[in-house]
N, C-alpha and C. Protein backbone atom coordinates (compact mmCIF):
# COMPACT_ATOMS: atom_id res chain seq x y z
N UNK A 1 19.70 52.65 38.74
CA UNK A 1 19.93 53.25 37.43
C UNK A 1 21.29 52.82 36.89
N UNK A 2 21.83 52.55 35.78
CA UNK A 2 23.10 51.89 35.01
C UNK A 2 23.43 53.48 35.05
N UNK A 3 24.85 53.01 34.75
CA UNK A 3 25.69 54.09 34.34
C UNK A 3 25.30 54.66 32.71
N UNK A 4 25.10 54.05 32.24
CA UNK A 4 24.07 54.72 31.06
C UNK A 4 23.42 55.50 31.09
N UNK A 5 22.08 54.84 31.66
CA UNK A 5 21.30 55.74 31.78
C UNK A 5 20.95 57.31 32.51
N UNK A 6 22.72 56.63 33.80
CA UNK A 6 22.94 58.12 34.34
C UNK A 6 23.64 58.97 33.40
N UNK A 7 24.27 58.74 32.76
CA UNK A 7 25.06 59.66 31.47
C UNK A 7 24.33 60.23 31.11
N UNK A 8 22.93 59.52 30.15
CA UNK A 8 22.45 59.96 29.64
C UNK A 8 21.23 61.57 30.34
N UNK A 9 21.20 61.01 31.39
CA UNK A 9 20.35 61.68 32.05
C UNK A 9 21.24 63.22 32.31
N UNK A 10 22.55 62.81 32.82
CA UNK A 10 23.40 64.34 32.95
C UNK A 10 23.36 65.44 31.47
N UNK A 11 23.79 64.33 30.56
CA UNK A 11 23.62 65.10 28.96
C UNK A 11 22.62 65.83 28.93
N UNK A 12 20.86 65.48 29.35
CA UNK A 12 20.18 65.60 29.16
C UNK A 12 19.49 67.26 30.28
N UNK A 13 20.48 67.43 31.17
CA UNK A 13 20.27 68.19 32.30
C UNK A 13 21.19 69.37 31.58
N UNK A 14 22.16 69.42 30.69
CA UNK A 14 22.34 70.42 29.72
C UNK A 14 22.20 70.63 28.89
N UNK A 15 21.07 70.03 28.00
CA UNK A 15 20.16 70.21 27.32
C UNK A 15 18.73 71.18 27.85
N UNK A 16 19.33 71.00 29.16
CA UNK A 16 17.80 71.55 29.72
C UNK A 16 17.85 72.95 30.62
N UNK A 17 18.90 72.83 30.62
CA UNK A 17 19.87 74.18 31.27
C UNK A 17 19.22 73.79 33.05
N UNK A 18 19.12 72.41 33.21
CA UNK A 18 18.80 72.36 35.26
C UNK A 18 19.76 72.25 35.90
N UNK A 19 20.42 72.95 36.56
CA UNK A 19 21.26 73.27 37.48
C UNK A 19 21.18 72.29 38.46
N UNK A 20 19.97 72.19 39.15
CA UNK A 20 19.57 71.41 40.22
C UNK A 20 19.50 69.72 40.16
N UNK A 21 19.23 69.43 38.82
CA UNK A 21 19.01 68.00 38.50
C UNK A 21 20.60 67.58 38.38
N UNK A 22 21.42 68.70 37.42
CA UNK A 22 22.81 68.48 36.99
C UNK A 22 23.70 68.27 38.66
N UNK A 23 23.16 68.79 39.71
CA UNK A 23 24.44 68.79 40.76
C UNK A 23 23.75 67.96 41.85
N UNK A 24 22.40 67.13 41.31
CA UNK A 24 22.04 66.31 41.91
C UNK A 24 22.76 64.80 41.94
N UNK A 25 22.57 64.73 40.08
CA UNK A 25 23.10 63.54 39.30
C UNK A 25 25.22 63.69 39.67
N UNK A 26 25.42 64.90 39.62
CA UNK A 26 26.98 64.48 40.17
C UNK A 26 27.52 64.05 41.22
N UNK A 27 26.44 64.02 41.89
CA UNK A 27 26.42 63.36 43.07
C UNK A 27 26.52 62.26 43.63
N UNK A 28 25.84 61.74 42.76
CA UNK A 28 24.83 60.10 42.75
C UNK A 28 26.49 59.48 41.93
N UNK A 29 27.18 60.05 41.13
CA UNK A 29 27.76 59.62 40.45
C UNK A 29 29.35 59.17 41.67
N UNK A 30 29.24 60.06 42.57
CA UNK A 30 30.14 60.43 43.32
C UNK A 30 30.11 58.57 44.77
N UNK A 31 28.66 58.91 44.88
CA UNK A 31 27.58 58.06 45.80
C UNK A 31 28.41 56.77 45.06
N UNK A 32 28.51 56.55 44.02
CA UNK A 32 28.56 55.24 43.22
C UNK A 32 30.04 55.04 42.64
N UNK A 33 31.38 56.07 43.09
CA UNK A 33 32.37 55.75 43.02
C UNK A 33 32.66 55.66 41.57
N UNK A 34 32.08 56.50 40.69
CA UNK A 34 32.28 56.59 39.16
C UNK A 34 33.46 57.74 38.83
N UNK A 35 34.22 57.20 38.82
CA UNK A 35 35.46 58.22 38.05
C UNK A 35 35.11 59.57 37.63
N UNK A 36 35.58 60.74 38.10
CA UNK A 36 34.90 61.96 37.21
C UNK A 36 34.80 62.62 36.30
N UNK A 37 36.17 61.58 35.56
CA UNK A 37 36.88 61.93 34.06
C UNK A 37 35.40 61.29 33.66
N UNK A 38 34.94 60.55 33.77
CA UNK A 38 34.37 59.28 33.21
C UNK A 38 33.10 60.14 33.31
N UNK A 39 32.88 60.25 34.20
CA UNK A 39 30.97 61.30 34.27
C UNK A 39 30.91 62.68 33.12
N UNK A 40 31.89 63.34 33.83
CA UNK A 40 32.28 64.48 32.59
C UNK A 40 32.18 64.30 30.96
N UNK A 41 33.47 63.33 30.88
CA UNK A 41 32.88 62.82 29.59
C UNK A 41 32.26 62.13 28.65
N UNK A 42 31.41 61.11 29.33
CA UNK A 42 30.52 60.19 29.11
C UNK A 42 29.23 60.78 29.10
N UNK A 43 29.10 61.93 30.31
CA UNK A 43 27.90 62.51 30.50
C UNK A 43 27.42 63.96 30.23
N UNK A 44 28.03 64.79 31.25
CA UNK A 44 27.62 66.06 30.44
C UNK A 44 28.40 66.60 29.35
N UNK A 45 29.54 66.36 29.10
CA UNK A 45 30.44 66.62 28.06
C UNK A 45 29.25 66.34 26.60
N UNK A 46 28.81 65.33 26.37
CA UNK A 46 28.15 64.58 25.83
C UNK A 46 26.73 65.80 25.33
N UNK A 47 25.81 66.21 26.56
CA UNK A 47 25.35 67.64 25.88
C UNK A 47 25.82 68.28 26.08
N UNK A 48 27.04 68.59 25.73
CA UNK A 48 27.74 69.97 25.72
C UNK A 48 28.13 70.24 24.15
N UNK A 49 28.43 68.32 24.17
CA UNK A 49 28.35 68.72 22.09
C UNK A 49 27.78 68.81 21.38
N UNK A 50 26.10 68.37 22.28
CA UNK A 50 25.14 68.25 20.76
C UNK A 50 24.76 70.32 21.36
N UNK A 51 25.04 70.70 22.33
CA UNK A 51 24.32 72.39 22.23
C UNK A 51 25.29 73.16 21.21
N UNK A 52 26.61 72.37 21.32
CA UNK A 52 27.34 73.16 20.36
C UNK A 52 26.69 72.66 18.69
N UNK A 53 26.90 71.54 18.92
CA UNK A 53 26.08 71.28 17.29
C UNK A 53 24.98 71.91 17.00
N UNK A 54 23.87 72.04 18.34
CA UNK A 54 22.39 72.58 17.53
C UNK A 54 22.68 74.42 17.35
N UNK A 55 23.53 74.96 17.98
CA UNK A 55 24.08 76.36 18.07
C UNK A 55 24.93 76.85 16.31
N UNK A 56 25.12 75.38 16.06
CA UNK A 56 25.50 75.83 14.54
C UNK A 56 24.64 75.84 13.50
N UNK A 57 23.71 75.07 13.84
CA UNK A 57 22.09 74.71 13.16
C UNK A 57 21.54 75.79 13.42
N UNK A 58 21.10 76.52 14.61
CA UNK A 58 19.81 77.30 14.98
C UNK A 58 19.41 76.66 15.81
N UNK A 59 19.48 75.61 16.26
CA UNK A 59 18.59 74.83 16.98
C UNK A 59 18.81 75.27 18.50
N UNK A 60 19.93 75.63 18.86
CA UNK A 60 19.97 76.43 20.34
C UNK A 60 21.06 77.70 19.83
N UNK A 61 20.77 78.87 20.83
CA UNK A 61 20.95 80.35 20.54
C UNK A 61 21.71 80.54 22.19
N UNK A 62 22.33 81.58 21.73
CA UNK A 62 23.23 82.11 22.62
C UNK A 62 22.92 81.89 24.29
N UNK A 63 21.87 82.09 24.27
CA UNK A 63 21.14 81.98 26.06
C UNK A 63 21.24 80.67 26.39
N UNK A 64 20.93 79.75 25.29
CA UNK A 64 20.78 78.21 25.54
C UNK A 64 22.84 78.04 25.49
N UNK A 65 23.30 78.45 25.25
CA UNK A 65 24.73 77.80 25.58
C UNK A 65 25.36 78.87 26.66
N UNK A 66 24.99 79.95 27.35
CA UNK A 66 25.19 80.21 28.18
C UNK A 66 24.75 79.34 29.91
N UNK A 67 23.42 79.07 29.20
CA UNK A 67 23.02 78.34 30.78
C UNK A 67 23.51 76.96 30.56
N UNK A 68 24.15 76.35 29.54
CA UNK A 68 24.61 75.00 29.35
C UNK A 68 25.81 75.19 30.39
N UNK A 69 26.76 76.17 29.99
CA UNK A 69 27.60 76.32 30.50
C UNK A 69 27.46 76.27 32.00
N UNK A 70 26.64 77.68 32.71
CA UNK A 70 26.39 77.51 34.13
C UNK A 70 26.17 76.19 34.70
N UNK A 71 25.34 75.39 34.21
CA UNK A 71 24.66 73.89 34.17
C UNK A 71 25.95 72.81 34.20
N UNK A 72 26.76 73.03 33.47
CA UNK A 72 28.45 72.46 33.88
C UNK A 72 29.30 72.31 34.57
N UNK A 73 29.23 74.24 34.69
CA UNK A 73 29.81 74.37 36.12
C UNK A 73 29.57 74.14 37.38
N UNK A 74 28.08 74.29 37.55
CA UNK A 74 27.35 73.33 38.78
C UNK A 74 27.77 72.17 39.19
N UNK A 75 27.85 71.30 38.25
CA UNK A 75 28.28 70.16 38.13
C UNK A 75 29.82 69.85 38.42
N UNK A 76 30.51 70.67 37.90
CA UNK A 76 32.02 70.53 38.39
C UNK A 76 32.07 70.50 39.88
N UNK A 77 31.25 71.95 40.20
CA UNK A 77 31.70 72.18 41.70
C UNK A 77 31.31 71.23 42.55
N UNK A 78 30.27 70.16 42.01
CA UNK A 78 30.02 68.79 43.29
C UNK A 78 31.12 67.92 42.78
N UNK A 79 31.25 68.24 41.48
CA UNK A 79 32.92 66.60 41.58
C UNK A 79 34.34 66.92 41.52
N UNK A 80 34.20 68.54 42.39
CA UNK A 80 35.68 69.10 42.11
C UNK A 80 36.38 68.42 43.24
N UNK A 81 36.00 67.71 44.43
CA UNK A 81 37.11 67.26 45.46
C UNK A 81 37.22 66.12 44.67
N UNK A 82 36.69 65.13 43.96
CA UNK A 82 36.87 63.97 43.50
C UNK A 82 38.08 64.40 42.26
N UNK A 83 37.95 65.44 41.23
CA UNK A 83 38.84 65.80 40.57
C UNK A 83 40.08 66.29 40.83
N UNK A 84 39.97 67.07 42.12
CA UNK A 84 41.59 67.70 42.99
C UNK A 84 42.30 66.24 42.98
N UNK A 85 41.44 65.53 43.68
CA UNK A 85 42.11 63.93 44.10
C UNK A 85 43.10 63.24 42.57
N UNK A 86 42.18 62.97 41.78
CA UNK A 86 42.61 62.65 40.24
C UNK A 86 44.06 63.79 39.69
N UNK A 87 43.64 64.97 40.09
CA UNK A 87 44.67 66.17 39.59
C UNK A 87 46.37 65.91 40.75
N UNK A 88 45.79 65.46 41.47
CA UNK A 88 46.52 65.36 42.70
C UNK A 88 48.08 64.33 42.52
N UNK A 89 47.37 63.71 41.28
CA UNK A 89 48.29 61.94 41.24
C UNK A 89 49.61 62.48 39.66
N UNK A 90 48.68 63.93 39.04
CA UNK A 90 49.67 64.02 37.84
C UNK A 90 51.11 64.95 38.04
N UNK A 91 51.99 64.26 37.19
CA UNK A 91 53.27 64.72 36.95
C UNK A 91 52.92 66.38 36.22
N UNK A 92 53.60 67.65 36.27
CA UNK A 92 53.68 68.90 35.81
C UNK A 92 54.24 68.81 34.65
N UNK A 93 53.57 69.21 33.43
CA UNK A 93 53.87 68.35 31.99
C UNK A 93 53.96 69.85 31.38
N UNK A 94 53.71 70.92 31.40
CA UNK A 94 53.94 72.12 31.37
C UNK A 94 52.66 73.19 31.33
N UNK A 95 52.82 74.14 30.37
CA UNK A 95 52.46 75.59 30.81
C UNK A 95 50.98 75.83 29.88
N UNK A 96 49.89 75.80 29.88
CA UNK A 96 49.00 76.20 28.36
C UNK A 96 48.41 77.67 28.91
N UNK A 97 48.34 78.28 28.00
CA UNK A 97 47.79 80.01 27.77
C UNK A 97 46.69 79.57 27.30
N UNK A 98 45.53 79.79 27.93
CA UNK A 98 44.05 79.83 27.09
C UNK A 98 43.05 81.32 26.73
N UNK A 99 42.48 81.23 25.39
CA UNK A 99 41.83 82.07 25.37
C UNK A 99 40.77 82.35 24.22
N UNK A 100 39.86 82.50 24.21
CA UNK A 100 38.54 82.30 22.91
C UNK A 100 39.03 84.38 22.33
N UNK A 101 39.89 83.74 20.66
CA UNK A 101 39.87 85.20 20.16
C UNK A 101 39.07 86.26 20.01
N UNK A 102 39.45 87.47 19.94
CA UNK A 102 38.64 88.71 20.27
C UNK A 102 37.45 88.60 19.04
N UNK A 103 36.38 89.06 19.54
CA UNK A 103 35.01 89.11 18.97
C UNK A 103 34.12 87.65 19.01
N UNK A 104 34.68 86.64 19.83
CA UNK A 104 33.97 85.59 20.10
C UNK A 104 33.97 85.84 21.46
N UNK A 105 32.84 85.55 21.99
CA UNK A 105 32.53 85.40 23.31
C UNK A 105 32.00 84.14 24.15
N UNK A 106 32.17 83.24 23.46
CA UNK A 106 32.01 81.97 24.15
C UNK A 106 33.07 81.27 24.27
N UNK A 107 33.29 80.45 25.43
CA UNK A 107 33.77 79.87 26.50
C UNK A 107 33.53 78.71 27.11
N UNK A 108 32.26 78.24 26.54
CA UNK A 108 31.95 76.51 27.35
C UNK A 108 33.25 75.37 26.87
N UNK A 109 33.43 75.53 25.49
CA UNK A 109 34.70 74.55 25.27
C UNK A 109 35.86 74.79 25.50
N UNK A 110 36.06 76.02 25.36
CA UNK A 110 37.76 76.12 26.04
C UNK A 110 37.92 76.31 27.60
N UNK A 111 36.76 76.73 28.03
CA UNK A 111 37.07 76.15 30.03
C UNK A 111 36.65 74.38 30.42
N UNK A 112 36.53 73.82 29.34
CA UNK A 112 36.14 72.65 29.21
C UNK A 112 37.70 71.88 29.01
N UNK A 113 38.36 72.43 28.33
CA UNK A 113 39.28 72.23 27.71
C UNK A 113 40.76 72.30 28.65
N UNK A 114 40.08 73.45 29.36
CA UNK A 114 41.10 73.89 30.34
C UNK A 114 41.18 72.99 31.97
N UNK A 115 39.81 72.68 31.94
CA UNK A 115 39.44 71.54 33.01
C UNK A 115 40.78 70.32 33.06
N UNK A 116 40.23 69.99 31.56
CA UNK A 116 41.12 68.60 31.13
C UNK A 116 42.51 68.77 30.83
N UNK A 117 43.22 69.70 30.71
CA UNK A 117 44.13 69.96 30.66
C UNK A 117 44.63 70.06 32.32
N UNK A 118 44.02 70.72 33.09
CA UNK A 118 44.43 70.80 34.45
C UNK A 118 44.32 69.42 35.16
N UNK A 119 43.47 68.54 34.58
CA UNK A 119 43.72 67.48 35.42
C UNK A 119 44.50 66.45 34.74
N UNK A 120 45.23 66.85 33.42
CA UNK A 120 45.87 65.96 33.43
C UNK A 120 47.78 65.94 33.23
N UNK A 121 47.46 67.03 34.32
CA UNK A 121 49.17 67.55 34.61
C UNK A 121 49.76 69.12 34.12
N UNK A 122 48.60 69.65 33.19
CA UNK A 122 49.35 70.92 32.86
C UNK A 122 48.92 72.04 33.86
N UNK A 123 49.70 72.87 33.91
CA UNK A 123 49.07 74.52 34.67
C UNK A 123 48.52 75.20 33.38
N UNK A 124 47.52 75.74 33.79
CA UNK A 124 46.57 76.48 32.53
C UNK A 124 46.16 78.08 33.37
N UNK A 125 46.31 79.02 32.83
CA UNK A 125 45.77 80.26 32.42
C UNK A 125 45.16 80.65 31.52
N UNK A 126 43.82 80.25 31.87
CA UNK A 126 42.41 80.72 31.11
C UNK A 126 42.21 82.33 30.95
N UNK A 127 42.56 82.88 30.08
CA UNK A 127 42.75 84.40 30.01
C UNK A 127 40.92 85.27 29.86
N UNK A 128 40.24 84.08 29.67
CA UNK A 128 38.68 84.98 29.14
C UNK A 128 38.36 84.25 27.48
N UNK A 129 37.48 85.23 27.74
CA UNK A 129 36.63 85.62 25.90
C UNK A 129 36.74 86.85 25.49
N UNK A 130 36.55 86.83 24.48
CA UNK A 130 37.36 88.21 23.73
C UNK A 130 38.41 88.99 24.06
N UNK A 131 39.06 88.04 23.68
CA UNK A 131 40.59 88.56 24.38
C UNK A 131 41.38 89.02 22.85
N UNK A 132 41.54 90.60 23.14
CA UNK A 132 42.49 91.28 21.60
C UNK A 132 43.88 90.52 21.72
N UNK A 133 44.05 90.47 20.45
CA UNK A 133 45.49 89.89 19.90
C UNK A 133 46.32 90.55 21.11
N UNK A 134 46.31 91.77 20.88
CA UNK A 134 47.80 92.28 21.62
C UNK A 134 47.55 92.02 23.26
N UNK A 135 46.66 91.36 23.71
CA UNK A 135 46.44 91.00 25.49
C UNK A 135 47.19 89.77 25.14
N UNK A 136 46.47 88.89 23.63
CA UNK A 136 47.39 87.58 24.00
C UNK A 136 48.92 87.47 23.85
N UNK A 137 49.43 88.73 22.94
CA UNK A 137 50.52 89.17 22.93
C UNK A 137 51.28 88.97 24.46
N UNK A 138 51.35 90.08 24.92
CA UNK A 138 50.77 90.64 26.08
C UNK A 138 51.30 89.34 27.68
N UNK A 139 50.39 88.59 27.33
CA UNK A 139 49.99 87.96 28.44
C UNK A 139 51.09 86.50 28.23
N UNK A 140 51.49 86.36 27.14
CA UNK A 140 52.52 85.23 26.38
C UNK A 140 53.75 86.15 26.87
N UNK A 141 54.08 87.15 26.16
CA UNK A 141 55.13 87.73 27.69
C UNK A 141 55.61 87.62 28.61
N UNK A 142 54.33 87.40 29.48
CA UNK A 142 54.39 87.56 30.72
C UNK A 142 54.35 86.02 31.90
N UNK A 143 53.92 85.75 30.92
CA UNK A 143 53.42 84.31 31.81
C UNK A 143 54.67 83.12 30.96
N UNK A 144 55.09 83.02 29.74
CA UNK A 144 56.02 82.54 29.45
C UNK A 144 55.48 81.14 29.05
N UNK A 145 54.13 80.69 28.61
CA UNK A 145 54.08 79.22 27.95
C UNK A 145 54.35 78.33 27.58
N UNK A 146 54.28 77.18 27.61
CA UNK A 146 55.07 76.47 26.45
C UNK A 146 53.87 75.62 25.42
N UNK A 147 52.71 76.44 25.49
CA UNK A 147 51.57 76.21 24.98
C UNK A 147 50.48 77.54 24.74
N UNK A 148 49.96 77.76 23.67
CA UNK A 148 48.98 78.67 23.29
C UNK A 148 47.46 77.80 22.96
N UNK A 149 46.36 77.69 23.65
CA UNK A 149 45.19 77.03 22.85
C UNK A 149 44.31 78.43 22.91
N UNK A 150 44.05 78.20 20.95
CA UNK A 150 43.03 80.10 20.75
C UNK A 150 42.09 78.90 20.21
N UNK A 151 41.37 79.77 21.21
CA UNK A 151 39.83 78.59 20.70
C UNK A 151 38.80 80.16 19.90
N UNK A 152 38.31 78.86 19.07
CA UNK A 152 37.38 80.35 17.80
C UNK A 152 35.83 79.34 17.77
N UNK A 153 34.70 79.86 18.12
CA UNK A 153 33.46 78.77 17.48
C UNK A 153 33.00 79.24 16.81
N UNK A 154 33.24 80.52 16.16
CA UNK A 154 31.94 81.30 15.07
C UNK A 154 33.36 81.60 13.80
N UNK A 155 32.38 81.00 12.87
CA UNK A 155 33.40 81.48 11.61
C UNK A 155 34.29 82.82 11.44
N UNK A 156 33.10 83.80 11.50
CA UNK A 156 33.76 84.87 11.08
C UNK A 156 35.03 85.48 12.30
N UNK A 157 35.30 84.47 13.39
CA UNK A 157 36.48 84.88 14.40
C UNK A 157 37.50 84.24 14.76
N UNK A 158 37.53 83.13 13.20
CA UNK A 158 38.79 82.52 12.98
C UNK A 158 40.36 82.94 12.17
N UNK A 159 39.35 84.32 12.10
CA UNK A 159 40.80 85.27 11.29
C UNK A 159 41.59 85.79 12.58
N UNK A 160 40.75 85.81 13.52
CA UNK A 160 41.59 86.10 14.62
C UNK A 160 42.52 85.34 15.24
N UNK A 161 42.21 84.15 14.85
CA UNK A 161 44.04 83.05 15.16
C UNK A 161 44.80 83.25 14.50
N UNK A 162 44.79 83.61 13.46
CA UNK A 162 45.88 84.30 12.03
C UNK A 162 46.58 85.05 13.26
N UNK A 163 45.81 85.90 13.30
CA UNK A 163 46.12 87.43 13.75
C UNK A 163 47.21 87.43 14.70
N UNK A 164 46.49 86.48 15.61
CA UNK A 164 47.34 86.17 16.68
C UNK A 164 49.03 85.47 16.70
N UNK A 165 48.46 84.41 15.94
CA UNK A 165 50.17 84.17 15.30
C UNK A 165 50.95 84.66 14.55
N UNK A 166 50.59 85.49 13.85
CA UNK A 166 51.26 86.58 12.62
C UNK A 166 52.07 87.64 13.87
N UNK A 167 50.82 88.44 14.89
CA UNK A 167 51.18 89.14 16.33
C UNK A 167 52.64 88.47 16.74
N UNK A 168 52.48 86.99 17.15
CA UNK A 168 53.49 86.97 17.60
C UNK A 168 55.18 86.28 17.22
N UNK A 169 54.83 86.32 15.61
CA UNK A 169 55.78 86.84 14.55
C UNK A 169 56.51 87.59 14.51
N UNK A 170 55.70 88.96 14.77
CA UNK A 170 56.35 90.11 14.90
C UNK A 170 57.01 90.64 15.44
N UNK A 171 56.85 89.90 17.25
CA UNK A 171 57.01 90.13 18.50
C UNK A 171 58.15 89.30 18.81
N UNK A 172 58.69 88.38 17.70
CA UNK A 172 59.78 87.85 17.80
C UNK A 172 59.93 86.83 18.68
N UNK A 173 58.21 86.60 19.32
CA UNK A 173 58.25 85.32 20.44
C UNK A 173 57.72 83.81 19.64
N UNK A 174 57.50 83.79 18.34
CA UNK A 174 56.76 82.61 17.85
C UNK A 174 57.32 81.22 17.60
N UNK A 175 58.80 81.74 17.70
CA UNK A 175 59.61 80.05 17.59
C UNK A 175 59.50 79.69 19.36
N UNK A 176 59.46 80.74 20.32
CA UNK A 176 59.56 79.79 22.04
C UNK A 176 58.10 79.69 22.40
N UNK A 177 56.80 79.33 21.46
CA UNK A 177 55.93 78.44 21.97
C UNK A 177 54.61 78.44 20.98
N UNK A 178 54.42 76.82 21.34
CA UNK A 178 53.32 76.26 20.23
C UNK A 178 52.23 76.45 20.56
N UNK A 179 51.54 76.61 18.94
CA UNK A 179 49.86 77.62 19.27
C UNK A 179 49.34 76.02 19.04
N UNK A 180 47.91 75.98 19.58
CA UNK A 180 47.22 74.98 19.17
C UNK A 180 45.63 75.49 19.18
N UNK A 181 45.00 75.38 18.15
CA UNK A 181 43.34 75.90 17.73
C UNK A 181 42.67 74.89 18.00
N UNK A 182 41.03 75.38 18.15
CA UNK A 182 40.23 74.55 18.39
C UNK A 182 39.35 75.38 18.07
N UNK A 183 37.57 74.68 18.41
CA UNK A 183 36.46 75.59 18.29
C UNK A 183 36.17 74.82 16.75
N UNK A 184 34.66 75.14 17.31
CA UNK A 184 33.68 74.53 16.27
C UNK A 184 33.70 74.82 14.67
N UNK A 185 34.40 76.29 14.58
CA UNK A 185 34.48 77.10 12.90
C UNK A 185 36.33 76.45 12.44
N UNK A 186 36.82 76.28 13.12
CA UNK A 186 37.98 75.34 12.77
C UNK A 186 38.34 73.93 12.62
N UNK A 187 39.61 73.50 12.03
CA UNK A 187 39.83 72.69 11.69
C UNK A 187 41.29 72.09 11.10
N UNK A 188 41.61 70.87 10.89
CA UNK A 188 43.11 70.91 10.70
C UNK A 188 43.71 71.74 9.43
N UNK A 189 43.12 71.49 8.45
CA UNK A 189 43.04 72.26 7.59
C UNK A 189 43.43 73.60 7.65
N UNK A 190 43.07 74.38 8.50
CA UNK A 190 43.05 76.11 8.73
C UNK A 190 44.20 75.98 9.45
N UNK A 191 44.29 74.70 10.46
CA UNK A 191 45.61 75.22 11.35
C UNK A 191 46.96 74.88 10.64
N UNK A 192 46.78 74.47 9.35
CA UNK A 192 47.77 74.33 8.48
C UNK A 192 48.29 75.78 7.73
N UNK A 193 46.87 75.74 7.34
CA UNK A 193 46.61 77.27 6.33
C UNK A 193 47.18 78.34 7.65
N UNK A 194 47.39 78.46 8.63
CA UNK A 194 47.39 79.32 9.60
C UNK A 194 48.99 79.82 10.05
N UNK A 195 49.53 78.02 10.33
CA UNK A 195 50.57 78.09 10.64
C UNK A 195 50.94 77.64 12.31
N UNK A 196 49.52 77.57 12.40
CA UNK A 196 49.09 76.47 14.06
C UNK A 196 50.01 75.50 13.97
N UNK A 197 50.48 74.97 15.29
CA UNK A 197 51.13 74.02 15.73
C UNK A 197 50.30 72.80 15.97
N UNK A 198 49.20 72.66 15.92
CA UNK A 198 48.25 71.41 15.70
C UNK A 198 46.70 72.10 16.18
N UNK A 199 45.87 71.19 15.94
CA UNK A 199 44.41 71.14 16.04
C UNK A 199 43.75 70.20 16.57
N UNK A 200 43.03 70.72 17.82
CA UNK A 200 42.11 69.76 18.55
C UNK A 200 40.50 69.45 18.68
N UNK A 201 40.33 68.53 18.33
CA UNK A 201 38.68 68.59 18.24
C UNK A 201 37.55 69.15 19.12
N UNK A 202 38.77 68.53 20.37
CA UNK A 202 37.27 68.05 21.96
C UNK A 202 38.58 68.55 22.76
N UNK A 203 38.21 68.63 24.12
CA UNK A 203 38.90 68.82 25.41
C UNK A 203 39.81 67.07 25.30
N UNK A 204 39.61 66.46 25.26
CA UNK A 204 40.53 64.60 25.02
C UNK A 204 41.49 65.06 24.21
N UNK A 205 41.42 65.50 22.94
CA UNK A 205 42.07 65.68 21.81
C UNK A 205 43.02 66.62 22.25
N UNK A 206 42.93 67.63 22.91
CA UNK A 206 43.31 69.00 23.20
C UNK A 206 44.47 68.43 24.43
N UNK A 207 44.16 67.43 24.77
CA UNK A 207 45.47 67.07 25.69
C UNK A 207 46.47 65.95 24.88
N UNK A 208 45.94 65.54 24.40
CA UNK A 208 46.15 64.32 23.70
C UNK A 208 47.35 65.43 22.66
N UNK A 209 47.13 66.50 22.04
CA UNK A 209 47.64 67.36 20.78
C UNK A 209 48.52 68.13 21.62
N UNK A 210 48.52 68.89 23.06
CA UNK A 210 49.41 69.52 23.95
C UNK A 210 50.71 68.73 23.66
N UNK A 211 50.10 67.37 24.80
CA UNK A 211 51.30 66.41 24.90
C UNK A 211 52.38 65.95 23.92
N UNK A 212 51.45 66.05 22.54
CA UNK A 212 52.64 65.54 21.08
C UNK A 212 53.22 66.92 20.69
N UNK A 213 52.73 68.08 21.21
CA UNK A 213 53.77 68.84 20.69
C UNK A 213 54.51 69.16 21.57
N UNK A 214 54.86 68.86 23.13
CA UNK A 214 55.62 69.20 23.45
C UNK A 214 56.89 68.01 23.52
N UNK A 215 56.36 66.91 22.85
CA UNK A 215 57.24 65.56 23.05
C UNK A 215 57.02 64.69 24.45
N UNK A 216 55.33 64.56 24.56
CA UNK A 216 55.61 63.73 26.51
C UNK A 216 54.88 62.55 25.40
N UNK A 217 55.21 61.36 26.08
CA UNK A 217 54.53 60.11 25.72
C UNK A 217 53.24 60.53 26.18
């Protein structure tokens, strides 16, 4: 089988929500000495965007991007020693706070997000889904960032990144660390209108947008 057609086939195993086919094929990928950045995002990453796309259509519903997700994670856990290894080689580039704002409850792209961020040098604290302003308050406190990513995928829970940065306005912590948005109902645009420190498309982008705001080549 080409590496193609194995891509295609992983995409296609979260499309289908198979667990079993998905941590079969990470395998084979493993068998064949294929990079895991490279499987991830060549392959299941790949349906991970069209469930998010058909989830904005109608075309897949809440259950269908829940088992996408499980179907991912399966998959991580056969190429997580190959990824420790990869995580193993990066420099500590700093701190990201993660968390999908309160009244959204999905999570496949920002633990997606958080993956790629961990392997490519940052420490990440994935805080959940529906996480209230004042936890992310709260938890920016405590843990001390030098990165915020508020991921939003449903329109109506992109007022909640406002919220959150206005929160920590108030709190007198918003000049010692940069927010960065994501999620399917956003865009650069809003993180302008917002007052976001930048905007990331994909989990690539999302490291790629970390790194320029904190100044790393």
């Amino acid at each position: 089988m080409s590496k193609e057609s194995l891509f295609s086939n992983m995409a296609q195993t979260i499309l289908d929500g198979d667990i079993e086919t998905a941590q079969k094929l990470a395998q084979q990928s493993l068998d064949e000495s294929i990079n895991p950045l490279e499987t991830i995002n060549k392959g299941y990453k790949t349906g991970l965007d069209e469930i998010g796309r058909g989830f904005e259509t109608g075309e897949y519903y809440l259950p269908d991007l829940v088992l996408a997700g499980k179907t991912m994670e399966a998959a991580v856990v056969v190429l997580e020693p190959a990824l420790e290894e990869v995580a193993g080689k990066q420099d500590f580039l700093g701190k990201v706070l993660l968390a999908t704002v309160a009244g959204d409850v999905h999570s496949i792209g920002k633990d997606l997000v958080a993956l790629m961020l961990s392997l490519n040098g940052f420490e990440v604290v994935n805080i959940g889904h529906n996480v209230p302003t004042p936890t992310i308050v709260e938890q920016t406190k405590l843990e001390k960032p030098d990165i915020i990513g508020l991921s939003a995928l449903l329109t109506t829970t992109t007022q909640a990144q406002r919220d959150v940065i206005v929160a920590l306005e108030e709190a007198g912590i918003r000049g010692q660390v940069k927010v960065l948005i994501g999620g399917a109902a956003t865009s650069n645009e809003w993180a302008q209108q917002i007052k976001a420190d930048g905007y990331a498309e994909d989990a690539q982008a999302a490291v790629r947008k970390a790194k320029a705001v904190l100044g790393i080549e």
